[in-house]
Protein backbone atom coordinates (compact mmCIF):
# COMPACT_ATOMS: atom_id res chain seq x y z
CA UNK A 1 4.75 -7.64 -22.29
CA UNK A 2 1.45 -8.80 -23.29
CA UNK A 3 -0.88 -10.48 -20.50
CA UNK A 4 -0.98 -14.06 -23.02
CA UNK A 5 2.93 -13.95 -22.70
CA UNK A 6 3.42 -13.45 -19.16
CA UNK A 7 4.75 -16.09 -16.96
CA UNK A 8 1.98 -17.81 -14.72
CA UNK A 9 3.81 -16.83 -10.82
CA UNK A 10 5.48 -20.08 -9.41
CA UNK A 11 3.99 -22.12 -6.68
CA UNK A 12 6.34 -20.31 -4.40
CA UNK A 13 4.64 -16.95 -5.42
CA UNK A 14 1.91 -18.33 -4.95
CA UNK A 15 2.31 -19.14 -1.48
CA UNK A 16 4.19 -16.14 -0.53
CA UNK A 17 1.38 -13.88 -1.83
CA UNK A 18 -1.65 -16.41 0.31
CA UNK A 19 1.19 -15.65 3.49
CA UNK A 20 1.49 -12.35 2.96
CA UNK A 21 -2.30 -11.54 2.25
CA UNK A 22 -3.11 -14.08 5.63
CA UNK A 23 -0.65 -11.49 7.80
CA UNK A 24 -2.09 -8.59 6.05
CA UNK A 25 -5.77 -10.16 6.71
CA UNK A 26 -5.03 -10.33 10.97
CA UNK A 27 -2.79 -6.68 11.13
CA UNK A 28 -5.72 -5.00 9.19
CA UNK A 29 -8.35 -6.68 11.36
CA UNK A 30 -6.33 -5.96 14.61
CA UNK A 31 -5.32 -2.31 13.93
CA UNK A 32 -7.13 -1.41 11.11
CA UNK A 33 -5.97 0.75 7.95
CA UNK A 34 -4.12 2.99 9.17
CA UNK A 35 -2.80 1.48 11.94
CA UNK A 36 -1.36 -0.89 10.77
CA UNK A 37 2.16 -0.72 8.57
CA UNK A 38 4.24 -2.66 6.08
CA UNK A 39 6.53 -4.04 9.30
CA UNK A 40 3.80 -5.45 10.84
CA UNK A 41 2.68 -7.23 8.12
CA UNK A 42 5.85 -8.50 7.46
CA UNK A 43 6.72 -9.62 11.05
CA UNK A 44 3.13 -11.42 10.78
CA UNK A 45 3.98 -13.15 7.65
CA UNK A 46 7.44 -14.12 8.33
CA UNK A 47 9.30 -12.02 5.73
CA UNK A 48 10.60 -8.85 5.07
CA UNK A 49 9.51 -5.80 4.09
CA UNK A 50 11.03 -5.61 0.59
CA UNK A 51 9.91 -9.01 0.21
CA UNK A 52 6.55 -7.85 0.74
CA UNK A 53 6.65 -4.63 -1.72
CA UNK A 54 7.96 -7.33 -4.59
CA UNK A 55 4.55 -9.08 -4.64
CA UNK A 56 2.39 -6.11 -3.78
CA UNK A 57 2.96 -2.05 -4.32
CA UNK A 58 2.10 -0.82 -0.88
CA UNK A 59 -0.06 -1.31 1.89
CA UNK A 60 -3.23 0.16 0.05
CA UNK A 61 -2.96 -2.43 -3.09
CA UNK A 62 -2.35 -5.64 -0.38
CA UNK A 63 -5.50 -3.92 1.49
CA UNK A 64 -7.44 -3.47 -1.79
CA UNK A 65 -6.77 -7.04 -2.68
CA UNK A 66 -7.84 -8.31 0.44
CA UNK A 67 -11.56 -6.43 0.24
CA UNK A 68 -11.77 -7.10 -3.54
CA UNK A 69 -11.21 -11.10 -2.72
CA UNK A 70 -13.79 -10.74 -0.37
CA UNK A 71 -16.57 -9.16 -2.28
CA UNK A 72 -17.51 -11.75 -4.28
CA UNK A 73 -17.81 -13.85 -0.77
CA UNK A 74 -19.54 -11.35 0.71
CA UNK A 75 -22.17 -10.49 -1.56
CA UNK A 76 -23.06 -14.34 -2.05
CA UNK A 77 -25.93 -14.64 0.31
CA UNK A 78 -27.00 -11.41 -1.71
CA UNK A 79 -27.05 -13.18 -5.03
CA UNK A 80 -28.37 -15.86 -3.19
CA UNK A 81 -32.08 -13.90 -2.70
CA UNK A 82 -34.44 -15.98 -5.00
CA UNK A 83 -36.92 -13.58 -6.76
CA UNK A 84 -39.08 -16.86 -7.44
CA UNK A 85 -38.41 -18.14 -3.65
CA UNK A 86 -41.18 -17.75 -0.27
CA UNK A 87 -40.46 -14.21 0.62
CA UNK A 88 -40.30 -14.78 4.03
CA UNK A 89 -37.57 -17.70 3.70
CA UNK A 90 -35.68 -16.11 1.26
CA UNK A 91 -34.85 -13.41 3.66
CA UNK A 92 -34.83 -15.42 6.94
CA UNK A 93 -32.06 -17.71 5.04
CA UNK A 94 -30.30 -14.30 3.73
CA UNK A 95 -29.69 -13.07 7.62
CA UNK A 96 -28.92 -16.82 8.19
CA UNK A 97 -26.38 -16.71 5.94
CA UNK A 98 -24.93 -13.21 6.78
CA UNK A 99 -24.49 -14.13 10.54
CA UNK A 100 -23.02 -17.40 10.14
CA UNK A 101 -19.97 -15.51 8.13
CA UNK A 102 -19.88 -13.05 10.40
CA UNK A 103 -19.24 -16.09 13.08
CA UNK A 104 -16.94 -18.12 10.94
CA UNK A 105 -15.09 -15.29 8.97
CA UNK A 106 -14.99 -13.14 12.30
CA UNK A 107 -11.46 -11.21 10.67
CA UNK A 108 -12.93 -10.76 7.31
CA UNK A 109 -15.91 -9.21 9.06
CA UNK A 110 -13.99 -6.43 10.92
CA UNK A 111 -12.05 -5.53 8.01
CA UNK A 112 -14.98 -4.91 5.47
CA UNK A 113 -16.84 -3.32 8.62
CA UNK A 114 -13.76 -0.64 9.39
CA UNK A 115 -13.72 -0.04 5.24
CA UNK A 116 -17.34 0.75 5.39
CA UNK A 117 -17.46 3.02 8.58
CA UNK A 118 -14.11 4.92 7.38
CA UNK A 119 -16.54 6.27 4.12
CA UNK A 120 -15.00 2.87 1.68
CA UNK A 121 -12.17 5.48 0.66
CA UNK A 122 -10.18 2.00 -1.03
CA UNK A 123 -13.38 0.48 -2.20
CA UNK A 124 -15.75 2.63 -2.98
CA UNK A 125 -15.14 1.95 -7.14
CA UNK A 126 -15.69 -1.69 -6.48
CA UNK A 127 -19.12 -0.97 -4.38
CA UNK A 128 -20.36 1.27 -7.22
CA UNK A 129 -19.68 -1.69 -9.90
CA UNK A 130 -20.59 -4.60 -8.41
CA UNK A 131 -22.60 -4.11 -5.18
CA UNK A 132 -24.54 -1.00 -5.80
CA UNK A 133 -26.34 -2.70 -9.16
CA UNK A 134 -26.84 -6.44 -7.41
CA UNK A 135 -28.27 -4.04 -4.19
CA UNK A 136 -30.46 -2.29 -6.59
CA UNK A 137 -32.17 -5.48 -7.98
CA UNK A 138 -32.74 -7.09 -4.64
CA UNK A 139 -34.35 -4.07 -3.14
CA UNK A 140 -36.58 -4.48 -6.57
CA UNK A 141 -36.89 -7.85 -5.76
CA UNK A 142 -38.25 -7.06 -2.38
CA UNK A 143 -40.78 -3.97 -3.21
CA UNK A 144 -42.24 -6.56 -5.58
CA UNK A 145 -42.37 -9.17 -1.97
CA UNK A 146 -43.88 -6.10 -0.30
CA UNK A 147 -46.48 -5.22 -3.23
């Protein structure tokens, strides 16, 4: 079916997908990737397991979605960096910014953290796109600061 003709998912989806990626959010950040399982995240969200692998394929794709959702929050404070901005500022507000979501987003934090120090095996494709060309022109951004 094409995308333009598919049915937009029902509030009810909706909400069972937010539940289901909240229970995923606090197993993954509790027991990490591979400890934690499809039962656990289903116990946490309040349904069952088949109910779970009708909205997502697997534990990878709900763990996936959750660090591809968080990207783009994330690298904010990174696309925040004003080339144009006082040096100094510009990076005193970037660690600013960095640790207050590490204080307020303390699950969100863990889970990117344990994806990074496992080698990003699930999110290494979305690094390469996204972060690894926004990294590259901050670091320019910052020789030129340095210069």
């Amino acid at each position: 079916m094409p995308a333009s003709s598919a049915k937009k998912p029902s509030r009810i989806q909706l909400r069972n997908r937010r539940v289901i990626l909240d229970a995923a959010l606090e197993v993954f950040s509790k027991h990490g990737y591979r400890g934690a399982t499809l039962d656990q995240i289903a116990a946490e969200a309040g349904l069952s397991k088949p109910n779970i692998l009708y909205y997502f394929d697997g534990k990878e794709d709900i763990h996936v979605t959750l660090l591809s959702r968080l990207m783009k929050t994330w690298l904010d404070p990174l696309v925040a960096l004003d080339p144009d901005g006082d040096p100094r500022g510009e990076i005193l507000d970037y660690v600013d910014r960095k640790l207050k979501m590490a204080g307020e987003l303390p699950r969100e934090s863990r889970l990117f953290a344990n994806e990074i120090l496992q080698g990003a095996p699930r999110i290494s494709p979305e690094l390469h796109s996204h972060l690894k060309p926004l990294f590259d022109e901050k670091c320019a951004v910052i020789a030129g600061w340095v210069e």
